[in-house]
N, C-alpha and C. Protein backbone atom coordinates (compact mmCIF):
# COMPACT_ATOMS: atom_id res chain seq x y z
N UNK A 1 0.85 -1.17 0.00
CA UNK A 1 0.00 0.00 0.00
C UNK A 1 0.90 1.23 0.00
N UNK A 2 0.61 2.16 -0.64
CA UNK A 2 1.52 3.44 -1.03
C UNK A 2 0.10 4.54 -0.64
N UNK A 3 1.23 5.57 0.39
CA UNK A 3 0.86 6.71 0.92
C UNK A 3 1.27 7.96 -0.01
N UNK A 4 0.02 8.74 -0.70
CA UNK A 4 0.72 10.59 -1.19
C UNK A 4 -0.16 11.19 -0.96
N UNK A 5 0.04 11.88 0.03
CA UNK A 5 -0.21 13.22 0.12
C UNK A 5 -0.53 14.48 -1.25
N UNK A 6 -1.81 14.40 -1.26
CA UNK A 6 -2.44 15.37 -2.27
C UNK A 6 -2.62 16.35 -2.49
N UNK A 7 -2.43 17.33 -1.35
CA UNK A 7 -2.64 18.11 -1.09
C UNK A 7 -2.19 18.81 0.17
N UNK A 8 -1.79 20.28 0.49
CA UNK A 8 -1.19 20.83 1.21
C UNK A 8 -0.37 20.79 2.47
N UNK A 9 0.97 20.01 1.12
CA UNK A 9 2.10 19.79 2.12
C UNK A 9 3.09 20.96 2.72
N UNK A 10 2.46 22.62 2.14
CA UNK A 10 3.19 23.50 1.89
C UNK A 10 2.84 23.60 4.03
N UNK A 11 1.54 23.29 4.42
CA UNK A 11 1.17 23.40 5.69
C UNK A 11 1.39 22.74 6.95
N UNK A 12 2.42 21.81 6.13
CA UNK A 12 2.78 20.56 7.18
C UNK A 12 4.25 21.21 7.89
N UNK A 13 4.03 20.87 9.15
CA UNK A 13 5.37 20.83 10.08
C UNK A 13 5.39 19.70 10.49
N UNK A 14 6.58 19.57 10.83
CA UNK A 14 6.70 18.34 11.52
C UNK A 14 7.83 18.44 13.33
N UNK A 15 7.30 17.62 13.92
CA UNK A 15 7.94 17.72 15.09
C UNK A 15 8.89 16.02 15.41
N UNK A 16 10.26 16.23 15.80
CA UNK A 16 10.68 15.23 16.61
C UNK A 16 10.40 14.51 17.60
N UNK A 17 9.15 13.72 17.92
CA UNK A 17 9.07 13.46 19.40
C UNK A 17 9.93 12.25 19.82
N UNK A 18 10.80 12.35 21.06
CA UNK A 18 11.78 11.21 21.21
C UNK A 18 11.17 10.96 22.25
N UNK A 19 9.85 10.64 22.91
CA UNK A 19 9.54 10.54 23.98
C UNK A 19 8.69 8.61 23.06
N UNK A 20 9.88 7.61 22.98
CA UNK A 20 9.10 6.39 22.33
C UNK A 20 9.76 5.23 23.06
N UNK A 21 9.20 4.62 23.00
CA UNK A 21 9.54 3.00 23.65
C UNK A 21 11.07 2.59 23.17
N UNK A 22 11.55 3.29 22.19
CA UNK A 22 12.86 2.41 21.81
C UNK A 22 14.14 3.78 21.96
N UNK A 23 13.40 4.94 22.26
CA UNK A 23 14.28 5.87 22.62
C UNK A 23 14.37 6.69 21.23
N UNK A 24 14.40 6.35 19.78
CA UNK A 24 14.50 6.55 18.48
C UNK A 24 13.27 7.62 18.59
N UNK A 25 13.40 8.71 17.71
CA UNK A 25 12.34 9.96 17.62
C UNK A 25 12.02 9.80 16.32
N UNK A 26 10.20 10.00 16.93
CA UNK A 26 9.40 9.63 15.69
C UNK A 26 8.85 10.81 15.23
N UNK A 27 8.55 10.97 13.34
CA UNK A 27 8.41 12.36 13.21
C UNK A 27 6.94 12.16 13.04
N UNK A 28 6.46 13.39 14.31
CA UNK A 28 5.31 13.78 13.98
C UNK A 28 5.12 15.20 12.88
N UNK A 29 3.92 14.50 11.81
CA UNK A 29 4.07 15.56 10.87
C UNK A 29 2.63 16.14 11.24
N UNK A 30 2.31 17.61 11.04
CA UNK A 30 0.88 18.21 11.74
C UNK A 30 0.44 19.44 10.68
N UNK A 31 -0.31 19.59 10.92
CA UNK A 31 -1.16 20.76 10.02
C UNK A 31 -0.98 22.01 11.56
N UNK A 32 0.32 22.87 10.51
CA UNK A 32 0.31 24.44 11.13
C UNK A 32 -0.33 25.60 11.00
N UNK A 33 -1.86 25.51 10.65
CA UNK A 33 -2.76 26.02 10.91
C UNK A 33 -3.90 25.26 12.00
N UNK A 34 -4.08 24.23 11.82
CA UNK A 34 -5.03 23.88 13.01
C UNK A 34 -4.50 22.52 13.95
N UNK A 35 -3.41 22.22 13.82
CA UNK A 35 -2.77 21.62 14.80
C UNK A 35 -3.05 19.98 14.53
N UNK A 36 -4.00 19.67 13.39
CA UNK A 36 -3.92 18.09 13.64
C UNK A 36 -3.06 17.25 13.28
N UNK A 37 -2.95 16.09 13.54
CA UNK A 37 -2.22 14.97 13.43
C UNK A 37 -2.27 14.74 11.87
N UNK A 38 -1.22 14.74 10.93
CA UNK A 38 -1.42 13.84 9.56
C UNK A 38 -0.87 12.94 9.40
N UNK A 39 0.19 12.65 9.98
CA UNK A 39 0.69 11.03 9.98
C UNK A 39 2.03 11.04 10.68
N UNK A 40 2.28 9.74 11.33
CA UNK A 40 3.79 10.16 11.28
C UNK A 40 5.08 9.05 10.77
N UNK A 41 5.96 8.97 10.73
CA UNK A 41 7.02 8.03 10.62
C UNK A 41 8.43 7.97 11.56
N UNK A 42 8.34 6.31 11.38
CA UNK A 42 9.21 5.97 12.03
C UNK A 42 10.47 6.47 11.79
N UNK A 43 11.35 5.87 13.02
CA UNK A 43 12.64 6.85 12.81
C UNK A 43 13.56 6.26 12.08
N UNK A 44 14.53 6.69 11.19
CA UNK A 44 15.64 6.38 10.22
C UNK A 44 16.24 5.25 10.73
N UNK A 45 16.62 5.40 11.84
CA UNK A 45 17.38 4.53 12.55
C UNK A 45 16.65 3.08 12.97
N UNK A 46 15.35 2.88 12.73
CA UNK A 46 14.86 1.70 12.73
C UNK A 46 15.28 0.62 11.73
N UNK A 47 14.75 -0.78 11.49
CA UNK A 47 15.16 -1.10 10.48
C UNK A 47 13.71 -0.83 9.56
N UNK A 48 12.53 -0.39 10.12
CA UNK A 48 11.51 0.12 9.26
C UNK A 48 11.24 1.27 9.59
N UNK A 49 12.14 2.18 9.02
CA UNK A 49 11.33 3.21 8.65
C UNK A 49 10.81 3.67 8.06
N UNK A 50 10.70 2.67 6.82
CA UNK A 50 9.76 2.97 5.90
C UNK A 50 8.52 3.03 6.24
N UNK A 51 7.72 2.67 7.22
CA UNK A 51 6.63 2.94 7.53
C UNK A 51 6.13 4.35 7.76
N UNK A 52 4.71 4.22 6.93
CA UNK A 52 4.33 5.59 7.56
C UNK A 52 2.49 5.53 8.59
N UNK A 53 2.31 5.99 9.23
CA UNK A 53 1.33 5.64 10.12
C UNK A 53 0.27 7.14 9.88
N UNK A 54 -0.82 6.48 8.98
CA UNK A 54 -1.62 7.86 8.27
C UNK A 54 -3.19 7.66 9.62
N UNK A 55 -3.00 9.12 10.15
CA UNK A 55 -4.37 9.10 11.20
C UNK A 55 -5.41 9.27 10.20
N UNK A 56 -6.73 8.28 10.75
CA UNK A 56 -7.51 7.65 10.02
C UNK A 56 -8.53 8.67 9.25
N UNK A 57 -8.73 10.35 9.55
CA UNK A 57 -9.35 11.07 9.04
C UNK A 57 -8.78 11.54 7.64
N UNK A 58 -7.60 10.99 7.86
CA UNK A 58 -6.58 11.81 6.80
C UNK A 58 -6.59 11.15 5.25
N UNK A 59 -7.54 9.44 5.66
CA UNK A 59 -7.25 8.16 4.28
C UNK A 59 -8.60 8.83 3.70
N UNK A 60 -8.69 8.93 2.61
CA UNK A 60 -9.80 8.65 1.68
C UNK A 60 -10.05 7.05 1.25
N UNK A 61 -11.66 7.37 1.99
CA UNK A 61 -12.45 5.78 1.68
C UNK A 61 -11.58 5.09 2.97
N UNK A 62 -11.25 5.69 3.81
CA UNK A 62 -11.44 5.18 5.24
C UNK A 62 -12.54 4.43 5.73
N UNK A 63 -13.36 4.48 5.43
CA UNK A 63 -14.31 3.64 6.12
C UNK A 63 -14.37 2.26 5.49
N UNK A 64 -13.65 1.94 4.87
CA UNK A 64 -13.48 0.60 4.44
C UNK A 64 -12.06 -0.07 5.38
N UNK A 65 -11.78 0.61 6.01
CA UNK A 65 -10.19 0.50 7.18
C UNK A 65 -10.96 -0.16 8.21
N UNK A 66 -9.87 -1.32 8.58
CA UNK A 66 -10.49 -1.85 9.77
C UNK A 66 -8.99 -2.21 10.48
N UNK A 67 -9.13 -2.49 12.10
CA UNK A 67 -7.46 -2.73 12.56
C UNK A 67 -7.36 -4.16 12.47
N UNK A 68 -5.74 -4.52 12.47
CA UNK A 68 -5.75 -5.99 12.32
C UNK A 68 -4.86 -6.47 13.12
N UNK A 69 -4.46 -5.52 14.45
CA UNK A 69 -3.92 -6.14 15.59
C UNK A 69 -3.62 -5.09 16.46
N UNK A 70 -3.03 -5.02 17.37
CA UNK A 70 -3.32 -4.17 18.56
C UNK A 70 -1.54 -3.71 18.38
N UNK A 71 -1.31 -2.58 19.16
CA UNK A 71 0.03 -2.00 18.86
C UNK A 71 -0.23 -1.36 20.47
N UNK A 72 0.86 -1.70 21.26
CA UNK A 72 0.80 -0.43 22.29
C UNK A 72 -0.19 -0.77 23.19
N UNK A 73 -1.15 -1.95 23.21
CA UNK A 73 -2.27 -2.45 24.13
C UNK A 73 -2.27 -1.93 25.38
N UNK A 74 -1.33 -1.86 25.80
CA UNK A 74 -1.01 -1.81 27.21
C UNK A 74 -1.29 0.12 27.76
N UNK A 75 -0.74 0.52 26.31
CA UNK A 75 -0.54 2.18 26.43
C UNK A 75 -2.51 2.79 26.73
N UNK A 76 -2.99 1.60 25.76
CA UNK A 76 -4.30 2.48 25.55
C UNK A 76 -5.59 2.79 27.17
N UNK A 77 -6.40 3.95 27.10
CA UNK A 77 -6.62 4.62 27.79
C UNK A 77 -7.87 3.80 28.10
N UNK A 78 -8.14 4.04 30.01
CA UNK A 78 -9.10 2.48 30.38
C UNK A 78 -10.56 2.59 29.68
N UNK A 79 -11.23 3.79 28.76
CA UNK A 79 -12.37 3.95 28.59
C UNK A 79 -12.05 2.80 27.18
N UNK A 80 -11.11 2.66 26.30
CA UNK A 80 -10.97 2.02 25.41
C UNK A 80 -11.66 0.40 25.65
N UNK A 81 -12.20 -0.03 24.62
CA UNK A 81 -12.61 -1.64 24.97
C UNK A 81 -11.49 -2.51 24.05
N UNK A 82 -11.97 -3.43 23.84
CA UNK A 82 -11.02 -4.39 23.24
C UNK A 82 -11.86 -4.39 21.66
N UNK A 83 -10.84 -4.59 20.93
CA UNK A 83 -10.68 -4.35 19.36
C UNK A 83 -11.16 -5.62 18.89
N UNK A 84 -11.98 -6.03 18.80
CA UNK A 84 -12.30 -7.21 17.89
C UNK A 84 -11.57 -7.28 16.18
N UNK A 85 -10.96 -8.25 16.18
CA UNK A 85 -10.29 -8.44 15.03
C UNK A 85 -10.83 -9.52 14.27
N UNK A 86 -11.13 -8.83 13.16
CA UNK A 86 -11.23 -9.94 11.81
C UNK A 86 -10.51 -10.79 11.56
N UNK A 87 -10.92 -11.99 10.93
CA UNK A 87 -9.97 -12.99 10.60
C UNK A 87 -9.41 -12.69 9.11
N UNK A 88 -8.04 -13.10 8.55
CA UNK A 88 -7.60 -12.10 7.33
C UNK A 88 -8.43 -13.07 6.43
N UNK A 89 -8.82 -12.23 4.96
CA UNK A 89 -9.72 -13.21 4.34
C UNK A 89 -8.22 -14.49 3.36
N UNK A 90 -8.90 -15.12 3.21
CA UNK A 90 -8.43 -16.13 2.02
C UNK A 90 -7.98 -15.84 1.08
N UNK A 91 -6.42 -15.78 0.01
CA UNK A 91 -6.00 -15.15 -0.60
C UNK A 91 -7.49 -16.08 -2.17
N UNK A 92 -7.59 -15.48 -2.85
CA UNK A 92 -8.08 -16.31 -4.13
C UNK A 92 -6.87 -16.56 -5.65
N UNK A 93 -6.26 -16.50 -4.98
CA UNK A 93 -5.18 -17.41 -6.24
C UNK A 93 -4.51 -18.48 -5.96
């Protein structure tokens, strides 16, 4: 799956936060007019940093997104319930 940004990257900042489980600072990238989250990525120094982690308002045709395992379980906040996960479907080839 391939992430681009369509539109107004001229508005994006991004911040270092090194406050992460492996010590490595992850870039948060944000909209510097109204402060939200647009995605962020892992740090260089991982062996994936190619990942990029897009907050879910930000995907077009999001609502076809569902999660497919838990990240951080432990981090999440007690009003949170538990994530029911789909089973992955059957490849057809």
């Amino acid at each position: 799956m391939s992430f681009t940004l369509k539109s107004g990257k001229e508005l994006l900042k991004v911040y270092y936060d090194p406050n992460t489980d492996t010590g490595k600072p992850l870039a948060r990238h944000f909209c510097s007019n109204c402060g939200s989250n647009v995605y962020f990525r892992m740090s260089p120094e991982l062996p994936r940093s190619d990942i990029y982690i897009v907050h879910g308002p930000g995907i077009e045709g999001h609502e076809t997104w569902y999660p497919r395992k838990h990240t951080h379980a432990d981090n999440k906040l007690p009003y949170i319930g538990n994530i029911e996960m789909r089973a992955k479907e059957k490849s057809r080839m």
